[in-house]
C-alpha atoms as a PDB file:
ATOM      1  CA  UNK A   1      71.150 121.478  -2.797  1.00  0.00           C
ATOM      2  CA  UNK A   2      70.802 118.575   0.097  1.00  0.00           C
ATOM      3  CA  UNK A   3      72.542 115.928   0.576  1.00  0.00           C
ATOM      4  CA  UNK A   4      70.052 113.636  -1.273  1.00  0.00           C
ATOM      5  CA  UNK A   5      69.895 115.789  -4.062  1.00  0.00           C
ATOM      6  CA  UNK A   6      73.558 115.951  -4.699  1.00  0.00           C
ATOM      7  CA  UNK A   7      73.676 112.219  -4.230  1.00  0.00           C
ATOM      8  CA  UNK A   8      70.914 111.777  -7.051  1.00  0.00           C
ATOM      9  CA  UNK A   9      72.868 114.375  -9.301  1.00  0.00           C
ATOM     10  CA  UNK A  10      76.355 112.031  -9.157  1.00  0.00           C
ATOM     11  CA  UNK A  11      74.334 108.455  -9.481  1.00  0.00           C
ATOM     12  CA  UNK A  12      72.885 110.302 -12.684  1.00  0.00           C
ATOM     13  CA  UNK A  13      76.414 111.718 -13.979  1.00  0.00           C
ATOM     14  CA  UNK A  14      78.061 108.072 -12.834  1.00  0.00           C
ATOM     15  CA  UNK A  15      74.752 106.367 -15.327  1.00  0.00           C
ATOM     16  CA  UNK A  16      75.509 108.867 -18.440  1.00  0.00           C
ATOM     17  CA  UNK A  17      79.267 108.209 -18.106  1.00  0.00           C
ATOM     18  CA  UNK A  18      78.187 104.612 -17.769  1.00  0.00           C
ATOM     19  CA  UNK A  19      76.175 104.401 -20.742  1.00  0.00           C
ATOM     20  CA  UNK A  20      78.581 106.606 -22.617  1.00  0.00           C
ATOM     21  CA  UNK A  21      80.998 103.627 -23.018  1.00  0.00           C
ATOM     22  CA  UNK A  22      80.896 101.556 -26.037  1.00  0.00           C
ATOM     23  CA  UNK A  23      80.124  97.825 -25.517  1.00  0.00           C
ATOM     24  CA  UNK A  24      83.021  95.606 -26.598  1.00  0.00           C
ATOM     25  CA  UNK A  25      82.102  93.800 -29.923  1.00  0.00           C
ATOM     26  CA  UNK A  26      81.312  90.120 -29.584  1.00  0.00           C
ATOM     27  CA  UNK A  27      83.612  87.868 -30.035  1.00  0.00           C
ATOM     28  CA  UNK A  28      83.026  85.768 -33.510  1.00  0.00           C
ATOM     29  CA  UNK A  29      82.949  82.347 -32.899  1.00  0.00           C
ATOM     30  CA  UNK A  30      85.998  80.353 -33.848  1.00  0.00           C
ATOM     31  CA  UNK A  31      85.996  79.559 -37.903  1.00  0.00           C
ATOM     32  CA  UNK A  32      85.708  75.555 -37.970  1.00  0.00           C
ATOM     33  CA  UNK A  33      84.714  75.937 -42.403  1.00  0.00           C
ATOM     34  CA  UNK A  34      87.883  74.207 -43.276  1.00  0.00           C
ATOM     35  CA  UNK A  35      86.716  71.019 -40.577  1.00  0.00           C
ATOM     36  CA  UNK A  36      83.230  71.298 -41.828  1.00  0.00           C
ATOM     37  CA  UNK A  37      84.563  70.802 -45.072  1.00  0.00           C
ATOM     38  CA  UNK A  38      86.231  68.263 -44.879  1.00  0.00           C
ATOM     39  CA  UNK A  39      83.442  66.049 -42.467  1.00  0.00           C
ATOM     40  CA  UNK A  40      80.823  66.962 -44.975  1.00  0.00           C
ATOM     41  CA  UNK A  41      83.588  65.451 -48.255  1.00  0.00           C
ATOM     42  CA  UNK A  42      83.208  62.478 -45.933  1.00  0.00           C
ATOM     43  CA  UNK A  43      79.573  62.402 -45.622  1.00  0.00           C
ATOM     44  CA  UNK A  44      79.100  62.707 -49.491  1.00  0.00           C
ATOM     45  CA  UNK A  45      81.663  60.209 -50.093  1.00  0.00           C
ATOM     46  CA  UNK A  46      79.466  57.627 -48.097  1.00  0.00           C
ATOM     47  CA  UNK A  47      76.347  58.948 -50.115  1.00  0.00           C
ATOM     48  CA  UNK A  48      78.232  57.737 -53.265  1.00  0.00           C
ATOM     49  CA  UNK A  49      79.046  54.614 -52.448  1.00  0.00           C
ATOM     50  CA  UNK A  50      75.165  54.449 -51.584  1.00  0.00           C
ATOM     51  CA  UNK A  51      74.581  55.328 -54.682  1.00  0.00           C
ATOM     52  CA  UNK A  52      76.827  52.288 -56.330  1.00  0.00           C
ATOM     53  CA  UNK A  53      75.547  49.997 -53.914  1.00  0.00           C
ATOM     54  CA  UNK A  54      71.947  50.485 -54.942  1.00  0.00           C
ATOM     55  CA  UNK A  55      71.669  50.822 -51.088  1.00  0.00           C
ATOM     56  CA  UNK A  56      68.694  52.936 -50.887  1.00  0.00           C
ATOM     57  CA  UNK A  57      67.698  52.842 -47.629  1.00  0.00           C
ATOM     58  CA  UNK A  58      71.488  53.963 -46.702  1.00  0.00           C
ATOM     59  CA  UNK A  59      71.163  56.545 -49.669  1.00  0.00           C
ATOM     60  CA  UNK A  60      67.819  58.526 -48.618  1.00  0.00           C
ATOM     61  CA  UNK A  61      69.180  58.676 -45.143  1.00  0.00           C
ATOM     62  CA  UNK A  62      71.071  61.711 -46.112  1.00  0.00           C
ATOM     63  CA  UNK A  63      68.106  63.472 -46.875  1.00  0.00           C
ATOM     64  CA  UNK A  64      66.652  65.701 -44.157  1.00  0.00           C
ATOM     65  CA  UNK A  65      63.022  65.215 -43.390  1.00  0.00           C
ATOM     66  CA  UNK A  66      61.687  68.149 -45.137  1.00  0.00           C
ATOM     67  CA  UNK A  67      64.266  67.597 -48.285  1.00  0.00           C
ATOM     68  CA  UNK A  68      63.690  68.566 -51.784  1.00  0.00           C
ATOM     69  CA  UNK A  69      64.752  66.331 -54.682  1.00  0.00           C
ATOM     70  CA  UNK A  70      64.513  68.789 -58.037  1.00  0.00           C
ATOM     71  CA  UNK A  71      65.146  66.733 -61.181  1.00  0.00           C
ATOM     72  CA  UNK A  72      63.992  67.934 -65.309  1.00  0.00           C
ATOM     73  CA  UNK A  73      60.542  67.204 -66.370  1.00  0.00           C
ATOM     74  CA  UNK A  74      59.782  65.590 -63.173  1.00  0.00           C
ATOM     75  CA  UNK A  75      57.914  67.187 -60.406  1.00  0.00           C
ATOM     76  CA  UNK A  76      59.541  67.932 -57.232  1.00  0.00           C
ATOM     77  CA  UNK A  77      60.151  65.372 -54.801  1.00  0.00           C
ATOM     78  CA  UNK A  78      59.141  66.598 -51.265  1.00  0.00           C
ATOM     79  CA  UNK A  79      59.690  64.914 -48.175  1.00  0.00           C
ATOM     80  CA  UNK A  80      61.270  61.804 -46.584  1.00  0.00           C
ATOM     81  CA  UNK A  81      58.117  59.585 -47.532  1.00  0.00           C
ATOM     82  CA  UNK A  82      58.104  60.924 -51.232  1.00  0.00           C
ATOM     83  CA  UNK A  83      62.020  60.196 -51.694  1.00  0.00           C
ATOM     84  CA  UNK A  84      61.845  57.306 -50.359  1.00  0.00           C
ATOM     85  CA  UNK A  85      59.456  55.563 -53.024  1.00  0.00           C
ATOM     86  CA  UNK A  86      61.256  57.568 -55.597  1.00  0.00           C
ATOM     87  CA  UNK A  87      64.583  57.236 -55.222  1.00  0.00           C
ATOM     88  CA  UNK A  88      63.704  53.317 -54.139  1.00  0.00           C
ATOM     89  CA  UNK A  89      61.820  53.101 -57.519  1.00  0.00           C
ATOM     90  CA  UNK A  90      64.911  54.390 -59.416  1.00  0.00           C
ATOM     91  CA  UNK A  91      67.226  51.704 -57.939  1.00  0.00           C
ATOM     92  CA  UNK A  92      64.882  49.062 -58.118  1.00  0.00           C
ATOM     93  CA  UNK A  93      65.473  49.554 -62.387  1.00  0.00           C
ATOM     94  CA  UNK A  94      68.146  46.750 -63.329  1.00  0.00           C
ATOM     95  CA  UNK A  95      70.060  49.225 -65.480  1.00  0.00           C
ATOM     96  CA  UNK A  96      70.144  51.923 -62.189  1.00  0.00           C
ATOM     97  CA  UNK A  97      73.874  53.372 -62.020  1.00  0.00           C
ATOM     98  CA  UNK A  98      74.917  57.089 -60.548  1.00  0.00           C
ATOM     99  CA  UNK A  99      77.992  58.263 -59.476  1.00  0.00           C
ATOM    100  CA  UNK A 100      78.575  61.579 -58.467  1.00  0.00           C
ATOM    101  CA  UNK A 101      81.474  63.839 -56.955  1.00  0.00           C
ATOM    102  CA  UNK A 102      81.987  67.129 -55.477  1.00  0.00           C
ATOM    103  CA  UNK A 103      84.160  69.520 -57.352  1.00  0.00           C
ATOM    104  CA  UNK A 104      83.674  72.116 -55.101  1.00  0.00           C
ATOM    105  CA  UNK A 105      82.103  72.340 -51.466  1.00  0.00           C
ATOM    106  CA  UNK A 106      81.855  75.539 -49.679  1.00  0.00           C
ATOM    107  CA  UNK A 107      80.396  75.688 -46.277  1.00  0.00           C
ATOM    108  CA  UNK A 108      79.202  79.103 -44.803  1.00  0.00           C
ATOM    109  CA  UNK A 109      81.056  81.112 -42.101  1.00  0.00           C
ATOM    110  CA  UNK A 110      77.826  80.550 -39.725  1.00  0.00           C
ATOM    111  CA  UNK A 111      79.041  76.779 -40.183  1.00  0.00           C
ATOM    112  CA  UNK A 112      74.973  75.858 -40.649  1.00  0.00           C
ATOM    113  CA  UNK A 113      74.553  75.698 -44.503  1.00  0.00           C
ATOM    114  CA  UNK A 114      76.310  74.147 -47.643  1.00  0.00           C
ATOM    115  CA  UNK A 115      76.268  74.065 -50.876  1.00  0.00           C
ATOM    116  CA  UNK A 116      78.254  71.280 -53.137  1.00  0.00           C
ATOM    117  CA  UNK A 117      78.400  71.125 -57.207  1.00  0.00           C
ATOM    118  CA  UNK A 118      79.924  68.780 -59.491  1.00  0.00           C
ATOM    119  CA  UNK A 119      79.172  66.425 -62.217  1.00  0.00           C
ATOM    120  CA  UNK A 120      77.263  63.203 -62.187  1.00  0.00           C
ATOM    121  CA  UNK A 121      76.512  60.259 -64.983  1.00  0.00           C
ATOM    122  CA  UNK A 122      73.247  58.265 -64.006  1.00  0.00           C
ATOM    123  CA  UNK A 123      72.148  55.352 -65.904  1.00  0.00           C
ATOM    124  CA  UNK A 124      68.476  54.055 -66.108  1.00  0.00           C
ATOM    125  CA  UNK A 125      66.729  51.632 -68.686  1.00  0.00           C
ATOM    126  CA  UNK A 126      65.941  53.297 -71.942  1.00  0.00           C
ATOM    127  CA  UNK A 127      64.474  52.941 -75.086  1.00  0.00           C
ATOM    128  CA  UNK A 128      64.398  49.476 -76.403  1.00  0.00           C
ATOM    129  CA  UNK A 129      64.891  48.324 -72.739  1.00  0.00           C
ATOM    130  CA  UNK A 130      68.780  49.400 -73.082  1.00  0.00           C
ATOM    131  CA  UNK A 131      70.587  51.555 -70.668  1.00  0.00           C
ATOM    132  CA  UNK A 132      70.791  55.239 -71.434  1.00  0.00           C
ATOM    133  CA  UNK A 133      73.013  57.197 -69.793  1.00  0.00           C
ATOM    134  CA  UNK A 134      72.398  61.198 -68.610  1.00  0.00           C
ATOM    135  CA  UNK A 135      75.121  63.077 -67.815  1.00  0.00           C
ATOM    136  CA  UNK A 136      75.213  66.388 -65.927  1.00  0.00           C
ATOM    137  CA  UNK A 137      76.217  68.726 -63.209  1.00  0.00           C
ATOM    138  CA  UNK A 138      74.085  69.027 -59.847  1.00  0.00           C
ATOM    139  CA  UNK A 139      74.183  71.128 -56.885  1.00  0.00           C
ATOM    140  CA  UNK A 140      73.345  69.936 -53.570  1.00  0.00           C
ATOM    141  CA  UNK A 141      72.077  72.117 -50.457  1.00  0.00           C
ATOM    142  CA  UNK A 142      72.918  70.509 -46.998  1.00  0.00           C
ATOM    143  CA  UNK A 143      72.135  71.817 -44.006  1.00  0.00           C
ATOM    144  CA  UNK A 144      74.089  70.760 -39.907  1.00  0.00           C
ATOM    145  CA  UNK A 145      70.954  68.789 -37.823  1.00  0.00           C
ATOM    146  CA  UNK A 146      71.169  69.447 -34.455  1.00  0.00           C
ATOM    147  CA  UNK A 147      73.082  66.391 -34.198  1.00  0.00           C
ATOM    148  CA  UNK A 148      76.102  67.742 -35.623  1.00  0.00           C
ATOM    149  CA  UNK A 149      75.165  65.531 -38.760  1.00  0.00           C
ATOM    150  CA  UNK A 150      74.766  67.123 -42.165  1.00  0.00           C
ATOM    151  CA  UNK A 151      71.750  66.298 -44.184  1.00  0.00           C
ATOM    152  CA  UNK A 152      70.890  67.408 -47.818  1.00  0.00           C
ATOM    153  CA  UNK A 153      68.154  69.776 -48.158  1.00  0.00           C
ATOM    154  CA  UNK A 154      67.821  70.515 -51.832  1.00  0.00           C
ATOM    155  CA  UNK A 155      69.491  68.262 -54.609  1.00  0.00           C
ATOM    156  CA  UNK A 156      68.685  69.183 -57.688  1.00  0.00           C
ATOM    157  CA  UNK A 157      70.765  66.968 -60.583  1.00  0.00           C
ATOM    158  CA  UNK A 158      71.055  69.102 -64.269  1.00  0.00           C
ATOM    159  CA  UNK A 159      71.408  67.414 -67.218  1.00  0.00           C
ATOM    160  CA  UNK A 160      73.485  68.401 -69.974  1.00  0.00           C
ATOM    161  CA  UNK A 161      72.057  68.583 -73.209  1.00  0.00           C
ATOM    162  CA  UNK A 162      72.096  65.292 -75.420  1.00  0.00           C
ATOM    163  CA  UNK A 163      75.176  64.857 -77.618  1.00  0.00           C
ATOM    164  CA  UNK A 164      75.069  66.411 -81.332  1.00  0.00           C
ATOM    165  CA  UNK A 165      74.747  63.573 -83.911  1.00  0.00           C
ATOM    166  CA  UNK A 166      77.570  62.516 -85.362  1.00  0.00           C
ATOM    167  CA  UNK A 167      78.169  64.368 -88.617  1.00  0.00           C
ATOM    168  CA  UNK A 168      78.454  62.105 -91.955  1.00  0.00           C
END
């Protein structure tokens, strides 16, 4: 064997060996959940007190773009232009009330998606022009904008079933 040929042989040997050796795993990126947490408790605290302000404008701003509001024997509301003249409608009734807070929030490791649930009591004008007052549970998707901002993606309010009758 040459000179060349030997020299081919140990570049080839030197490649296997090279190849051989297992990459070192990535490095996770640091966990920020419990920080994520606690910005996004902040940002639905502000949607609240959007809510009791009848500030509608300042409440549909927490709705992404392509946002999904998912409420009982209503169709879907899709879209920034579509919750906007619904959820403007709502608090345009004079009897309009909803408050809302998170019992739980849990934010995923990727630090991208949420998820919050927890009750809510939302009054509109009823029968007989009164109030009437639906109570439930809701869950709320939100999702980190490029911004660093979080907006709700899905919200999707479920009412509990009306109160039994009093019994005689």
């Amino acid at each position: 064997m040459n000179a060349l040929g030997r020299t081919f042989v140990l570049v080839g040997a030197l490649a296997l060996v090279a190849c051989a050796q297992p990459a070192p795993p990535p490095t996770p990126p640091p966990d920020t959940r419990a920080d994520d947490e606690a910005a996004l408790r902040a940002t639905i605290k502000e949607w609240a007190a959007a809510a009791q302000a009848k500030d509608a404008a300042k409440f549909v701003s927490f709705y992404a773009d392509d946002a999904v509001v998912m409420m009982a024997g209503a169709p879907d509301i899709s879209g920034m232009a579509a919750i906007r003249e619904g959820i403007g409608a709502m608090m345009q009734d004079p009897h309009f009330a909803l408050s809302f807070e998170p019992d739980n929030v849990v934010v995923a490791r990727s630090g991208d998606l949420a998820y919050e649930t927890g009750p809510y009591s939302m009054t509109m004008t009823g029968p007989g022009r009164k109030p009437a007052t639906e109570r439930g549970h809701y869950v709320a998707v939100w999702r980190r904008q490029v911004d660093g901002t979080w907006k709700a993606v899905v919200d999707a309010p479920l009412s509990d079933p009306p109160a039994a009758p009093a019994q005689p």
